[in-house]
PDB file of N, CA and C in Angstrom:
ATOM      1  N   UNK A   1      -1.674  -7.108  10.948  1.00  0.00           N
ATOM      2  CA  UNK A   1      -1.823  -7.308   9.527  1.00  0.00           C
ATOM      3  C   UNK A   1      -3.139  -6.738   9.034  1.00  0.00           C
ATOM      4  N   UNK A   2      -4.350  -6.484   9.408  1.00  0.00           N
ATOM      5  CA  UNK A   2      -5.060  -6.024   9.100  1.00  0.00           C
ATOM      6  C   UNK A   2      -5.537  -4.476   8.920  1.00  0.00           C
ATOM      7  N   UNK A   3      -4.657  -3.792   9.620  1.00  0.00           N
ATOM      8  CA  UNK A   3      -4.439  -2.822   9.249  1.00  0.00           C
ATOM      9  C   UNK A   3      -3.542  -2.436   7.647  1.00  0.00           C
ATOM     10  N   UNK A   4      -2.937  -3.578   7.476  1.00  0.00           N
ATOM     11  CA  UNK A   4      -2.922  -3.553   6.050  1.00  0.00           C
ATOM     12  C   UNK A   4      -3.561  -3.888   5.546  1.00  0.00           C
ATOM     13  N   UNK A   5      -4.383  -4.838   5.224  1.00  0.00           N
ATOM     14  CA  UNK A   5      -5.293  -5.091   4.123  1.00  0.00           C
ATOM     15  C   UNK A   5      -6.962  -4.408   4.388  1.00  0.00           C
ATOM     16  N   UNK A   6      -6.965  -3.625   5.303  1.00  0.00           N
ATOM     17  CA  UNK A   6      -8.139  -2.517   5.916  1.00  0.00           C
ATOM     18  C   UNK A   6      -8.125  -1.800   4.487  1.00  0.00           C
ATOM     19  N   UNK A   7      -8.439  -2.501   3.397  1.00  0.00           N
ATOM     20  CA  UNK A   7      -9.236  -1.403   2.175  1.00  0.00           C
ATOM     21  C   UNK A   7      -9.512  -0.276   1.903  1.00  0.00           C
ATOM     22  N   UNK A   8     -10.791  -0.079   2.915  1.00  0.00           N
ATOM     23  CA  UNK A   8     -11.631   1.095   2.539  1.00  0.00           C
ATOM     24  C   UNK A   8     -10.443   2.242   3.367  1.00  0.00           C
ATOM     25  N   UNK A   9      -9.348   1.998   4.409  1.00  0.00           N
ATOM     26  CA  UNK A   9      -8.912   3.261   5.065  1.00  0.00           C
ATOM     27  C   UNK A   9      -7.433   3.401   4.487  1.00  0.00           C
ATOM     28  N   UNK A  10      -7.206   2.813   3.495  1.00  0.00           N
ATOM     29  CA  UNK A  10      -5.677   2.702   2.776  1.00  0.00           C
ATOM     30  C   UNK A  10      -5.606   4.121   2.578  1.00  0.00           C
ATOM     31  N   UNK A  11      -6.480   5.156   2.226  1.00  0.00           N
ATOM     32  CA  UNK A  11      -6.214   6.318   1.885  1.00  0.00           C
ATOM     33  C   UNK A  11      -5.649   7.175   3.214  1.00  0.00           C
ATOM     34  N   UNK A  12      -5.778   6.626   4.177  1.00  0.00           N
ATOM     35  CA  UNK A  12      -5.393   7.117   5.381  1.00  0.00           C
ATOM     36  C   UNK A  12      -4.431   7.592   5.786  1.00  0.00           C
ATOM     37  N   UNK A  13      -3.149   6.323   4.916  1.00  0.00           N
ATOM     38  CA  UNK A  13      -1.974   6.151   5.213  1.00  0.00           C
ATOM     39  C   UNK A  13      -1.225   6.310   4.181  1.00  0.00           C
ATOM     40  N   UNK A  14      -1.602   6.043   2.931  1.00  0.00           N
ATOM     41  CA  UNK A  14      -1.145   6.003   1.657  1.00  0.00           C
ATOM     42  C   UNK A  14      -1.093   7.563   0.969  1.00  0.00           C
ATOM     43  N   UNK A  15      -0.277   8.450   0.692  1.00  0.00           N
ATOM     44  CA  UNK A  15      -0.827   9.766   0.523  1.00  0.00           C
ATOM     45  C   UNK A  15      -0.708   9.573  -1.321  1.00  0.00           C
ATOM     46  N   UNK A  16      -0.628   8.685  -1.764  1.00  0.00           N
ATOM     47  CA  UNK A  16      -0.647   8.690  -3.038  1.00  0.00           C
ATOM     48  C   UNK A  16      -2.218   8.040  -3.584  1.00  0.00           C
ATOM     49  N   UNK A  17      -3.032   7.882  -2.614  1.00  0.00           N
ATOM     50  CA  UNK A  17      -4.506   7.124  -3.440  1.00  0.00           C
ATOM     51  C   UNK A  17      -5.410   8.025  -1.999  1.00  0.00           C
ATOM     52  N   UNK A  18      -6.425   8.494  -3.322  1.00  0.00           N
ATOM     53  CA  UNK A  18      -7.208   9.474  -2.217  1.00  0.00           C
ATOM     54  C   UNK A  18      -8.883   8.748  -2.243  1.00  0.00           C
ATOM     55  N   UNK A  19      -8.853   7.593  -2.777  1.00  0.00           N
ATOM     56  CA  UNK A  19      -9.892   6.736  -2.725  1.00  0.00           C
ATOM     57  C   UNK A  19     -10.093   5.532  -3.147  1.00  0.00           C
ATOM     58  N   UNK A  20     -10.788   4.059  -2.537  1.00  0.00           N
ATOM     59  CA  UNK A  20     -10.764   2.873  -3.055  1.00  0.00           C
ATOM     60  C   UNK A  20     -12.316   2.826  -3.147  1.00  0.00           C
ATOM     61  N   UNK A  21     -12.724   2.209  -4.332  1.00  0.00           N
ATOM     62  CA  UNK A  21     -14.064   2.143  -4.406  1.00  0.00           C
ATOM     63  C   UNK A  21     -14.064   0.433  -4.364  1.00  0.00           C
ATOM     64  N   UNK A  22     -14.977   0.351  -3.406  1.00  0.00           N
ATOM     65  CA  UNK A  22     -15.332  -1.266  -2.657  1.00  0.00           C
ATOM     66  C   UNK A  22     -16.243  -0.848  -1.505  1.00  0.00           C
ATOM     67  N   UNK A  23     -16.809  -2.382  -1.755  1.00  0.00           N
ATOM     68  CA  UNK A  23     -18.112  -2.626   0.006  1.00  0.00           C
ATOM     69  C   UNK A  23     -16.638  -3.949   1.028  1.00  0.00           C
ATOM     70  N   UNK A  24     -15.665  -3.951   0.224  1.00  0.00           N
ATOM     71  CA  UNK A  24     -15.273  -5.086   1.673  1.00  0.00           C
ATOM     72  C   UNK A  24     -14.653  -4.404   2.408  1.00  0.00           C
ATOM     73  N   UNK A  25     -14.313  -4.818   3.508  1.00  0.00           N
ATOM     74  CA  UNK A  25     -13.363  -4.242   4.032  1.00  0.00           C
ATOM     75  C   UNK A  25     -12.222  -4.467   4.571  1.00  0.00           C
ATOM     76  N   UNK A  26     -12.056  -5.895   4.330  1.00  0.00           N
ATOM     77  CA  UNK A  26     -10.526  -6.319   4.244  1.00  0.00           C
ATOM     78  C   UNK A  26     -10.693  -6.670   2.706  1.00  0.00           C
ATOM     79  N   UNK A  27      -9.670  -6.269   2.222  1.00  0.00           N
ATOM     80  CA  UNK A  27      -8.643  -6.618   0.784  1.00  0.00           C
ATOM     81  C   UNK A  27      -8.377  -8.191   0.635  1.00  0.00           C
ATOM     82  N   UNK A  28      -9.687  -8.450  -0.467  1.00  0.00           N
ATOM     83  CA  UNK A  28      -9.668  -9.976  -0.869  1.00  0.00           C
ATOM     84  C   UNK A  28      -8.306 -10.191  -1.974  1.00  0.00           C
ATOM     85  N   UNK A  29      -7.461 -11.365  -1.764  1.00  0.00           N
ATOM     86  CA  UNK A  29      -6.084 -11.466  -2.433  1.00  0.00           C
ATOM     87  C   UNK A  29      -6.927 -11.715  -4.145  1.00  0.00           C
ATOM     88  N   UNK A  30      -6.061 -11.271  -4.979  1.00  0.00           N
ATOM     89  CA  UNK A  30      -6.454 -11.720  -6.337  1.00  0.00           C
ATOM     90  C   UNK A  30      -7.638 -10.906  -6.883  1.00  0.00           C
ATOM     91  N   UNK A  31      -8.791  -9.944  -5.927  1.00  0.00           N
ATOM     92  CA  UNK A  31      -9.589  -9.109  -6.172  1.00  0.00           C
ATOM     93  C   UNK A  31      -8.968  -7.615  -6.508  1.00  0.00           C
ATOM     94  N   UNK A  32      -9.060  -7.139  -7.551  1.00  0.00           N
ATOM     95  CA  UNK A  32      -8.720  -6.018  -8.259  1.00  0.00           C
ATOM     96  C   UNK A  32      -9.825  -4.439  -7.777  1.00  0.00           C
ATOM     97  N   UNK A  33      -9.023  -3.663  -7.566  1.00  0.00           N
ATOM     98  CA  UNK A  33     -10.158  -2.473  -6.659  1.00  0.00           C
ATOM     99  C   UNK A  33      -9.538  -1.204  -7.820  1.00  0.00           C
ATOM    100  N   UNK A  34     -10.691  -0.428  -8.000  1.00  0.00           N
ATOM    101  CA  UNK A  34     -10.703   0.991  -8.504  1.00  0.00           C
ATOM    102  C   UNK A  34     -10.296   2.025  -7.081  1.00  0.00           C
ATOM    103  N   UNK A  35      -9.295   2.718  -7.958  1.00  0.00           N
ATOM    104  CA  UNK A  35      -8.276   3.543  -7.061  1.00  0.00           C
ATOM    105  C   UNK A  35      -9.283   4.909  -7.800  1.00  0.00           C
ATOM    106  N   UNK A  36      -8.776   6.425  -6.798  1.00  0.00           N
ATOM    107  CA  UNK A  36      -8.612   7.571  -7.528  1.00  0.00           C
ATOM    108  C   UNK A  36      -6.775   7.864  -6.662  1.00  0.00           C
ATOM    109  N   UNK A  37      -6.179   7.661  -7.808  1.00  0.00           N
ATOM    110  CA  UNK A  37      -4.784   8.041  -6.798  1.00  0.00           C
ATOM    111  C   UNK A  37      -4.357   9.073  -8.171  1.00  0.00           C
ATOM    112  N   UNK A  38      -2.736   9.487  -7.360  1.00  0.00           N
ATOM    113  CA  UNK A  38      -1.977  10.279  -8.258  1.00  0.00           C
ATOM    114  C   UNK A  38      -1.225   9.864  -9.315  1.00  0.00           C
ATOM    115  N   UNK A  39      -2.396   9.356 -10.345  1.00  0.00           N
ATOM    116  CA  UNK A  39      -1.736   8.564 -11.345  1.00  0.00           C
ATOM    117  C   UNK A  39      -2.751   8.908 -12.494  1.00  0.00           C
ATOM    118  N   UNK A  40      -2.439   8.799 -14.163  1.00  0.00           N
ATOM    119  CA  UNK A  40      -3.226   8.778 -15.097  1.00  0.00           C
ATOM    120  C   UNK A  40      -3.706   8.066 -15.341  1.00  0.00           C
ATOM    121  N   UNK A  41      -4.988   8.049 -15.844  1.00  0.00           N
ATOM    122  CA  UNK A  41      -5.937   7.047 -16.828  1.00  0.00           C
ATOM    123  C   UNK A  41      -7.124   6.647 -15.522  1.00  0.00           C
ATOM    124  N   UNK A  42      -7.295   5.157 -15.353  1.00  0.00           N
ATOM    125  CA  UNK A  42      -8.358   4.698 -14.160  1.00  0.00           C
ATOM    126  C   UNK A  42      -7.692   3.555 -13.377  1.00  0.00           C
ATOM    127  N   UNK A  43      -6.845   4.496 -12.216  1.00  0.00           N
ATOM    128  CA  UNK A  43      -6.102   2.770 -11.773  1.00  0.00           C
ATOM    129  C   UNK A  43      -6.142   1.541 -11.272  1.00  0.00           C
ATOM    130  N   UNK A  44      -5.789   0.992 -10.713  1.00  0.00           N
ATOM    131  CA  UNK A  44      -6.119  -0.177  -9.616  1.00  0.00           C
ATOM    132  C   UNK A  44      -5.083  -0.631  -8.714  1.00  0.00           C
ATOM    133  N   UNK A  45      -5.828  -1.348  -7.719  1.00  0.00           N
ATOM    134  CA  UNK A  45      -5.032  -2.190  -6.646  1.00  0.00           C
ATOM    135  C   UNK A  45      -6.007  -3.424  -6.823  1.00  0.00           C
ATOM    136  N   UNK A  46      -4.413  -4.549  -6.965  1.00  0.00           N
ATOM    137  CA  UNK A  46      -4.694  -5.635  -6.230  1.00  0.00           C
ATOM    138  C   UNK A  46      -3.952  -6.240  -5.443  1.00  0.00           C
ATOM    139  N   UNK A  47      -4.445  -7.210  -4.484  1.00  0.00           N
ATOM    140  CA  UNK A  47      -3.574  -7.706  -3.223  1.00  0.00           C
ATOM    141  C   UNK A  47      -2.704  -8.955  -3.478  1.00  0.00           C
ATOM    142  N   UNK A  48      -1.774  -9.109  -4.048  1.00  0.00           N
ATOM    143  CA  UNK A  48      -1.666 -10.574  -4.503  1.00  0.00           C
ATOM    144  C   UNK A  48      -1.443 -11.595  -2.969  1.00  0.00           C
ATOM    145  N   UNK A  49      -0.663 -11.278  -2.272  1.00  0.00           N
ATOM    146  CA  UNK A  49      -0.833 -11.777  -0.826  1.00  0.00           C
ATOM    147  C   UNK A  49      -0.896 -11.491   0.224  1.00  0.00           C
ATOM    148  N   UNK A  50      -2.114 -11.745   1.235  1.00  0.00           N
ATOM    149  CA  UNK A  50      -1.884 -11.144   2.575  1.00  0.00           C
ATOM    150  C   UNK A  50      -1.364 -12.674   3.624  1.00  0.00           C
ATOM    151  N   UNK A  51      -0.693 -11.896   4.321  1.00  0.00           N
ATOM    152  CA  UNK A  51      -0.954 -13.422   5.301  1.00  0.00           C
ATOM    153  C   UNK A  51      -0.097 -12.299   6.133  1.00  0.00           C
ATOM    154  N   UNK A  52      -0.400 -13.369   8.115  1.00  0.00           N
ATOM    155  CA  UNK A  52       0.475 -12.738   9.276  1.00  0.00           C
ATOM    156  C   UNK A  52       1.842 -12.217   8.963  1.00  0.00           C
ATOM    157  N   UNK A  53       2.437 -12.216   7.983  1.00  0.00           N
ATOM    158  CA  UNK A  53       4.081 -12.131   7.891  1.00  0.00           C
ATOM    159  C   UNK A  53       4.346 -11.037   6.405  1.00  0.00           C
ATOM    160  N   UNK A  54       3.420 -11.155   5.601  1.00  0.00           N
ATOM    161  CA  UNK A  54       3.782 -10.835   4.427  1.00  0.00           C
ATOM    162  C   UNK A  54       2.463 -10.060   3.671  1.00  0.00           C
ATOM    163  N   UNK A  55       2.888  -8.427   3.232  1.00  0.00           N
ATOM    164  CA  UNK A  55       1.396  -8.192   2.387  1.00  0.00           C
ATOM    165  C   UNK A  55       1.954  -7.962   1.496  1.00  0.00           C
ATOM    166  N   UNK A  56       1.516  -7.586  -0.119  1.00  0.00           N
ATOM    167  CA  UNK A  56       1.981  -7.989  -0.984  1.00  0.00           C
ATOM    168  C   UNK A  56       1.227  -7.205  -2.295  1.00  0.00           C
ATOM    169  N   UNK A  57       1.047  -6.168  -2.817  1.00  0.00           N
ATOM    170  CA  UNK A  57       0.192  -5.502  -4.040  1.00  0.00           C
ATOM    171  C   UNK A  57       1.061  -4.817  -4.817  1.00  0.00           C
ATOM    172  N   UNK A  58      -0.675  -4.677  -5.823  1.00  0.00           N
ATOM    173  CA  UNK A  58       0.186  -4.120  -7.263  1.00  0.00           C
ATOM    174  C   UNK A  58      -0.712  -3.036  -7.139  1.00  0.00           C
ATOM    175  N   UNK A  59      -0.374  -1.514  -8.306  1.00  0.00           N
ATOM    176  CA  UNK A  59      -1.068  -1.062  -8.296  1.00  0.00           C
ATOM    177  C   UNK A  59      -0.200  -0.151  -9.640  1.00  0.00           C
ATOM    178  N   UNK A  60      -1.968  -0.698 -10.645  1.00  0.00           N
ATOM    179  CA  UNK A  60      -1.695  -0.467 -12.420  1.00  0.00           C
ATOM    180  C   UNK A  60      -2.496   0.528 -12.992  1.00  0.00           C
ATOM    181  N   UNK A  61      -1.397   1.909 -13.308  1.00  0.00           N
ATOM    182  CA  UNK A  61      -2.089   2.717 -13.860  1.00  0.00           C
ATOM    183  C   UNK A  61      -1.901   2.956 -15.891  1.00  0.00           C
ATOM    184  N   UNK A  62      -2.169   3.915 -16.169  1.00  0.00           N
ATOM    185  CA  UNK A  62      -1.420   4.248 -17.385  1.00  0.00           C
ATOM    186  C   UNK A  62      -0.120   4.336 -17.477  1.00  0.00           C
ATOM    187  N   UNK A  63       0.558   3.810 -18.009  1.00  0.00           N
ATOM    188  CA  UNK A  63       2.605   3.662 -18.159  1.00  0.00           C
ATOM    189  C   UNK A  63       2.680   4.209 -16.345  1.00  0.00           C
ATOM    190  N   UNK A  64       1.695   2.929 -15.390  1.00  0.00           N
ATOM    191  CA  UNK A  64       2.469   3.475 -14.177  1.00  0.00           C
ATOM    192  C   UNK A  64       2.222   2.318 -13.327  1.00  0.00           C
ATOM    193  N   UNK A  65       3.140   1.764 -12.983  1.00  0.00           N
ATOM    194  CA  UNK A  65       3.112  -0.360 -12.218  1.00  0.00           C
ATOM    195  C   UNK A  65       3.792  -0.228 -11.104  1.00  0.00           C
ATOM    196  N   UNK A  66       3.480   0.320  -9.254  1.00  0.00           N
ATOM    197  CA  UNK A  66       4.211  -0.170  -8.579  1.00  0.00           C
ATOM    198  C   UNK A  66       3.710  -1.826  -7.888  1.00  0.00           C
ATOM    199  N   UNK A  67       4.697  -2.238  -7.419  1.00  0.00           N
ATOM    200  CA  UNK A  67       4.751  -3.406  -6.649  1.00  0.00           C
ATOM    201  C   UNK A  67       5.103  -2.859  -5.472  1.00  0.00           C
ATOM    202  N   UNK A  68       4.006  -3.042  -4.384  1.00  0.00           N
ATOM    203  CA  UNK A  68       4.908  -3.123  -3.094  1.00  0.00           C
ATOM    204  C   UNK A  68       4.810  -4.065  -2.023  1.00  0.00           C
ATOM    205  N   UNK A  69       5.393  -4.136  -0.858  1.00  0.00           N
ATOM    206  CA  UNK A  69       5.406  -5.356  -0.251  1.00  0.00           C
ATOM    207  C   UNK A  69       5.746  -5.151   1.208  1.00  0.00           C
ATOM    208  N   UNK A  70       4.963  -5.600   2.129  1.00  0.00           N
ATOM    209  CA  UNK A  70       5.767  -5.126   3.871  1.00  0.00           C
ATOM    210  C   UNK A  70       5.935  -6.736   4.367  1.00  0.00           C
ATOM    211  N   UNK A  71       6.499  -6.597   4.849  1.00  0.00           N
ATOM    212  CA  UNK A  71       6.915  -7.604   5.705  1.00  0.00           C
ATOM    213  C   UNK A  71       6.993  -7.380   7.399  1.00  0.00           C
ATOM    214  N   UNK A  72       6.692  -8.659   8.177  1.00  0.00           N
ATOM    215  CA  UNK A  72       6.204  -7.902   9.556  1.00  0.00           C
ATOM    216  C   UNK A  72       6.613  -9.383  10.407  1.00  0.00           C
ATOM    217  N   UNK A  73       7.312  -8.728  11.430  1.00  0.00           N
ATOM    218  CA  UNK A  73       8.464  -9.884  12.355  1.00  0.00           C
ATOM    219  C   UNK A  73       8.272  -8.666  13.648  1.00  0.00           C
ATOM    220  N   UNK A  74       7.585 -10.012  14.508  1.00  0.00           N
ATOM    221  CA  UNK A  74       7.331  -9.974  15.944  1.00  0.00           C
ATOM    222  C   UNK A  74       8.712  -9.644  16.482  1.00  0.00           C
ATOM    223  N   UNK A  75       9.457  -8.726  17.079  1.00  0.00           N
ATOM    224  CA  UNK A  75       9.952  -8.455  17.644  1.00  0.00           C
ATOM    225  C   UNK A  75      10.313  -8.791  19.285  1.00  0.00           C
ATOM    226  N   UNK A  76       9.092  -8.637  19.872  1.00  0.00           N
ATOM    227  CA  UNK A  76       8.353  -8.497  21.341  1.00  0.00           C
ATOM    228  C   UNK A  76       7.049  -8.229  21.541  1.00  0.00           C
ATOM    229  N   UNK A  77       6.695  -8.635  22.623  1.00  0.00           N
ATOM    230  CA  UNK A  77       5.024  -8.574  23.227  1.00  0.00           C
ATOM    231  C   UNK A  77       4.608  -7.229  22.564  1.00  0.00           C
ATOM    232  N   UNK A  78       3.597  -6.767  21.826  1.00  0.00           N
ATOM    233  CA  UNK A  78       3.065  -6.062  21.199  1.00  0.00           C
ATOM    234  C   UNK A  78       3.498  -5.014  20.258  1.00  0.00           C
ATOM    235  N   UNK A  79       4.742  -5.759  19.901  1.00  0.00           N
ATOM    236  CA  UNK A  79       6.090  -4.947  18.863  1.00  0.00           C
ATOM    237  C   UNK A  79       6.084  -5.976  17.854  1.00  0.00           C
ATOM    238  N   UNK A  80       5.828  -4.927  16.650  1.00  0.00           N
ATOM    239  CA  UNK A  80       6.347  -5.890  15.199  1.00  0.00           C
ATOM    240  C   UNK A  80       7.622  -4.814  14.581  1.00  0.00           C
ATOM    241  N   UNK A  81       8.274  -5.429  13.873  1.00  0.00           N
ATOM    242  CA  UNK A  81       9.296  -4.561  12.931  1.00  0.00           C
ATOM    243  C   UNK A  81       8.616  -4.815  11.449  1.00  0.00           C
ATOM    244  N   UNK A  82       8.710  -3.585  10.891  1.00  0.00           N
ATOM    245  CA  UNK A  82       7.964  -3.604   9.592  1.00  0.00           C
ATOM    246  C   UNK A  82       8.966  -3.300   8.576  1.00  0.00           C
ATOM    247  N   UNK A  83       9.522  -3.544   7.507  1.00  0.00           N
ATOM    248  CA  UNK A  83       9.747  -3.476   6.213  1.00  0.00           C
ATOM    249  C   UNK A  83       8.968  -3.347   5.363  1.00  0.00           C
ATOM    250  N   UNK A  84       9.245  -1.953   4.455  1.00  0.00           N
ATOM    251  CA  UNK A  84       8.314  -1.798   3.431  1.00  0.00           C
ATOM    252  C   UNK A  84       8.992  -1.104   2.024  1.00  0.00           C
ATOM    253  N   UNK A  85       9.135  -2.133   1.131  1.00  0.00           N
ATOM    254  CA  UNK A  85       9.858  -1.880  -0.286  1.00  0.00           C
ATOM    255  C   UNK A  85       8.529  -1.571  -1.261  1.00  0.00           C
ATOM    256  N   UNK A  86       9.088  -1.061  -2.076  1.00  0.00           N
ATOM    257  CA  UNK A  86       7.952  -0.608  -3.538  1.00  0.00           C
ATOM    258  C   UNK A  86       8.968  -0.491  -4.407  1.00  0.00           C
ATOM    259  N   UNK A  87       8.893  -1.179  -5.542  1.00  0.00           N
ATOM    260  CA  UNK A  87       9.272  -1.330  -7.032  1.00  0.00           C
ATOM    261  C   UNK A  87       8.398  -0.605  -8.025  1.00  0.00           C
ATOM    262  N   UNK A  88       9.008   0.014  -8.631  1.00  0.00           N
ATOM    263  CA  UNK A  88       8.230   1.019  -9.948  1.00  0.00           C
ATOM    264  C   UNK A  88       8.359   0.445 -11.601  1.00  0.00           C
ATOM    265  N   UNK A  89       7.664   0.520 -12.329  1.00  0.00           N
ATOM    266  CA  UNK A  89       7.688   0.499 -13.828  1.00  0.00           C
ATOM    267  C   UNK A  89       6.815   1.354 -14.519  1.00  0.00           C
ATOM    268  N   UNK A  90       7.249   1.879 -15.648  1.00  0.00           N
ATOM    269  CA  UNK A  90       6.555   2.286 -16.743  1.00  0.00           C
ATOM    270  C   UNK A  90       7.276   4.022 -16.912  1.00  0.00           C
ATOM    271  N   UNK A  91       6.122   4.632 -17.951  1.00  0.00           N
ATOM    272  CA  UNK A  91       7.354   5.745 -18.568  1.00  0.00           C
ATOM    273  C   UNK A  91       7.018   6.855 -17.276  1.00  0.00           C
ATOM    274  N   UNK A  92       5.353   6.938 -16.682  1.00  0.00           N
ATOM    275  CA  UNK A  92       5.563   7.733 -15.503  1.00  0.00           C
ATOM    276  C   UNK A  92       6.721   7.826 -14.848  1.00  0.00           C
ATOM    277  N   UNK A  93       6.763   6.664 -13.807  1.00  0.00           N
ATOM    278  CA  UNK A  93       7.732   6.529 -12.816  1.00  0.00           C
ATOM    279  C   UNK A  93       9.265   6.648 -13.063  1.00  0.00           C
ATOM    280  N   UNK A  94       9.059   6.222 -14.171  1.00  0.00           N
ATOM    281  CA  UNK A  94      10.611   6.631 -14.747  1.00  0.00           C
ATOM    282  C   UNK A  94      11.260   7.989 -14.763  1.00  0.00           C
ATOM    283  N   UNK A  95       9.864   9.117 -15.536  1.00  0.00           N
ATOM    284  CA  UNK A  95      10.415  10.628 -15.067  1.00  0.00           C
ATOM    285  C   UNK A  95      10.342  10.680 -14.125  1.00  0.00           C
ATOM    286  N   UNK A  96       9.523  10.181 -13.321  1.00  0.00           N
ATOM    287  CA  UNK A  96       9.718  10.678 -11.677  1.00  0.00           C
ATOM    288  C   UNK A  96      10.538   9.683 -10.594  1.00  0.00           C
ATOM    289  N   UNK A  97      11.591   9.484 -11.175  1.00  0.00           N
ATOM    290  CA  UNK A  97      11.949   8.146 -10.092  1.00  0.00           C
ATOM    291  C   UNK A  97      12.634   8.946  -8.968  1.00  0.00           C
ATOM    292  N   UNK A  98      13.368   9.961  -8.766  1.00  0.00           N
ATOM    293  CA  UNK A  98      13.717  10.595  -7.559  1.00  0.00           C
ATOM    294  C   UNK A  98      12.704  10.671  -6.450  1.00  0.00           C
ATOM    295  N   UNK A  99      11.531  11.440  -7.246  1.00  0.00           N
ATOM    296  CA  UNK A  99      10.550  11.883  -6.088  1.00  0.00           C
ATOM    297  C   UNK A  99       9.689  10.599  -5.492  1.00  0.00           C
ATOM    298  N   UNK A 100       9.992   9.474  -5.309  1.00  0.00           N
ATOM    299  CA  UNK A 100       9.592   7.935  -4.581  1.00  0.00           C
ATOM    300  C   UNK A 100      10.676   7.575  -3.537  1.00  0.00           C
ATOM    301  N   UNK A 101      11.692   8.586  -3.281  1.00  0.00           N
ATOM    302  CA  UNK A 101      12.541   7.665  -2.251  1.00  0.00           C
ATOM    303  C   UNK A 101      12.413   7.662  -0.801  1.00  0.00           C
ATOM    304  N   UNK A 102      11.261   8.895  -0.380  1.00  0.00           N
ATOM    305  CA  UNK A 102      10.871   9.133   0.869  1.00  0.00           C
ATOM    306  C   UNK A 102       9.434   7.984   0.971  1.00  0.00           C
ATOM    307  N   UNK A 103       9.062   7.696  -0.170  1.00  0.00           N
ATOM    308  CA  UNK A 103       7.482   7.133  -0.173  1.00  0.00           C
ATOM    309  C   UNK A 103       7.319   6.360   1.217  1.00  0.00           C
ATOM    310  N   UNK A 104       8.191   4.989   1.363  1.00  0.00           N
ATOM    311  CA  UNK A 104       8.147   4.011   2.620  1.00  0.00           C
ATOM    312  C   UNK A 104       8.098   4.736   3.711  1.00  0.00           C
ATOM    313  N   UNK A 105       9.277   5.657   3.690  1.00  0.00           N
ATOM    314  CA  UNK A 105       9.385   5.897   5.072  1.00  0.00           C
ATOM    315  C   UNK A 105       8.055   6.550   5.551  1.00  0.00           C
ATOM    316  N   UNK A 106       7.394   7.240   4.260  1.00  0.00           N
ATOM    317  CA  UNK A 106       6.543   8.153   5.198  1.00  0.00           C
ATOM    318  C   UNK A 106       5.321   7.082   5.004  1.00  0.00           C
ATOM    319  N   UNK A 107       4.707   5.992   4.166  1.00  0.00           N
ATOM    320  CA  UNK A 107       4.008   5.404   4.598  1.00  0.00           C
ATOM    321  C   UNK A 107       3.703   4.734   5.826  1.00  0.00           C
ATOM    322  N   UNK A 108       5.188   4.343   6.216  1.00  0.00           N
ATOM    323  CA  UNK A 108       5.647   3.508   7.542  1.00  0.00           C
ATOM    324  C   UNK A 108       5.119   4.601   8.954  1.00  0.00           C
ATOM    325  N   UNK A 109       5.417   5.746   8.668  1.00  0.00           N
ATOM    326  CA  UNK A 109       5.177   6.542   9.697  1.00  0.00           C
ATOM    327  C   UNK A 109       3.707   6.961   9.632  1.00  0.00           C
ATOM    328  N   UNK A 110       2.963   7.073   8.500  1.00  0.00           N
ATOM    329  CA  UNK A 110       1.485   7.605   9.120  1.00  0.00           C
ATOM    330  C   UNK A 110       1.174   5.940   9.303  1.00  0.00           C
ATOM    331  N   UNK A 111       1.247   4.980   9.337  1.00  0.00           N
ATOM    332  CA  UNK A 111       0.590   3.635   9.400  1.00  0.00           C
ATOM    333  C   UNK A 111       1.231   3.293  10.910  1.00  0.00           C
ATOM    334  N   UNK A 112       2.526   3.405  11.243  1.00  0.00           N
ATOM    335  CA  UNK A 112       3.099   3.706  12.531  1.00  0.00           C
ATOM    336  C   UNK A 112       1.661   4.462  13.244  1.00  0.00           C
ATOM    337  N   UNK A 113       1.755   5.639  13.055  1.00  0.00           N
ATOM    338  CA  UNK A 113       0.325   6.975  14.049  1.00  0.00           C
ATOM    339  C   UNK A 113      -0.932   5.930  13.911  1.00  0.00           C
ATOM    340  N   UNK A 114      -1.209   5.068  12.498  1.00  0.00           N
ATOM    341  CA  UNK A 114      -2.671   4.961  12.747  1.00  0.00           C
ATOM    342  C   UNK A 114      -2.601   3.436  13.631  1.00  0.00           C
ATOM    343  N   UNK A 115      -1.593   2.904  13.840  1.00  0.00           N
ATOM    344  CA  UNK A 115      -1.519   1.549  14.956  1.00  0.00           C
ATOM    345  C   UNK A 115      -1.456   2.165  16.232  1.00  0.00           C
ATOM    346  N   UNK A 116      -0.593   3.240  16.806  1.00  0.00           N
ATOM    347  CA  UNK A 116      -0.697   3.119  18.091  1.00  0.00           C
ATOM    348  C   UNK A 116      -1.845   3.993  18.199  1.00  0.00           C
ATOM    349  N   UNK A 117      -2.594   4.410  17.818  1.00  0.00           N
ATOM    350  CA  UNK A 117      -4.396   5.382  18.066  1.00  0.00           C
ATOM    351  C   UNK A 117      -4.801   4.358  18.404  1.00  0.00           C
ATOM    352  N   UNK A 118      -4.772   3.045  17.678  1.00  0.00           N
ATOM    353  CA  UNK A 118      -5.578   1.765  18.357  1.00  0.00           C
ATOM    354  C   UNK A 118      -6.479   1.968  17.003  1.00  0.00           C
ATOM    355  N   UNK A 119      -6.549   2.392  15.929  1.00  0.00           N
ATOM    356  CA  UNK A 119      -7.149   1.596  14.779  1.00  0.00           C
ATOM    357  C   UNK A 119      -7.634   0.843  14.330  1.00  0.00           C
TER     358      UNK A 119
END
């Protein structure tokens, strides 16, 4: 789980935010962070929940609101299965709602590379 709420390296994995401006470095729930991502105006992330099982953010730009959410179930000795949904709003996402349907998978896969490096 901490590789999700790892803040400062979200840009790592996330190819849609190419910077979080913050000193923490785990993602305080309910604390709101300045993004530079691929979005208009000045955006943000916040975490609404982290815990062992469930992470949980928003992230609010100009006419641009996703929600997303992973979920994480122990499988076996050093195996989790991950689920990862994102919900969109506003008039951005709306013209672009096709080009979001690969988003998970490929988040899942560079966040997949940056767990087994040992991260």
């Amino acid at each position: 789980m901490n590789i999700l709420a790892d803040i400062r390296r979200l840009p790592e994995w996330n190819p849609a935010i190419f910077s979080v401006t913050t000193v923490d470095s785990l993602a305080l729930v309910g604390k709101t962070y300045r993004i530079r991502a691929k979005l208009p105006g000045s955006p943000t992330i916040t975490y609404d929940q982290i815990s062992d099982d469930n992470v949980v953010w928003r992230v609010d730009g100009f006419q641009a609101h996703e929600t997303g959410a992973w979920k994480l179930v122990p499988v076996a000795d050093q195996k989790t299965e991950v689920a990862h949904t994102i919900t969109h709003s506003g008039a951005i996402f709306r013209v672009l709602a096709g080009a979001f349907q690969t988003v998970p998978g490929l988040r899942l896969d560079r966040l997949q590379r940056r767990a087994e490096d040992g991260e």
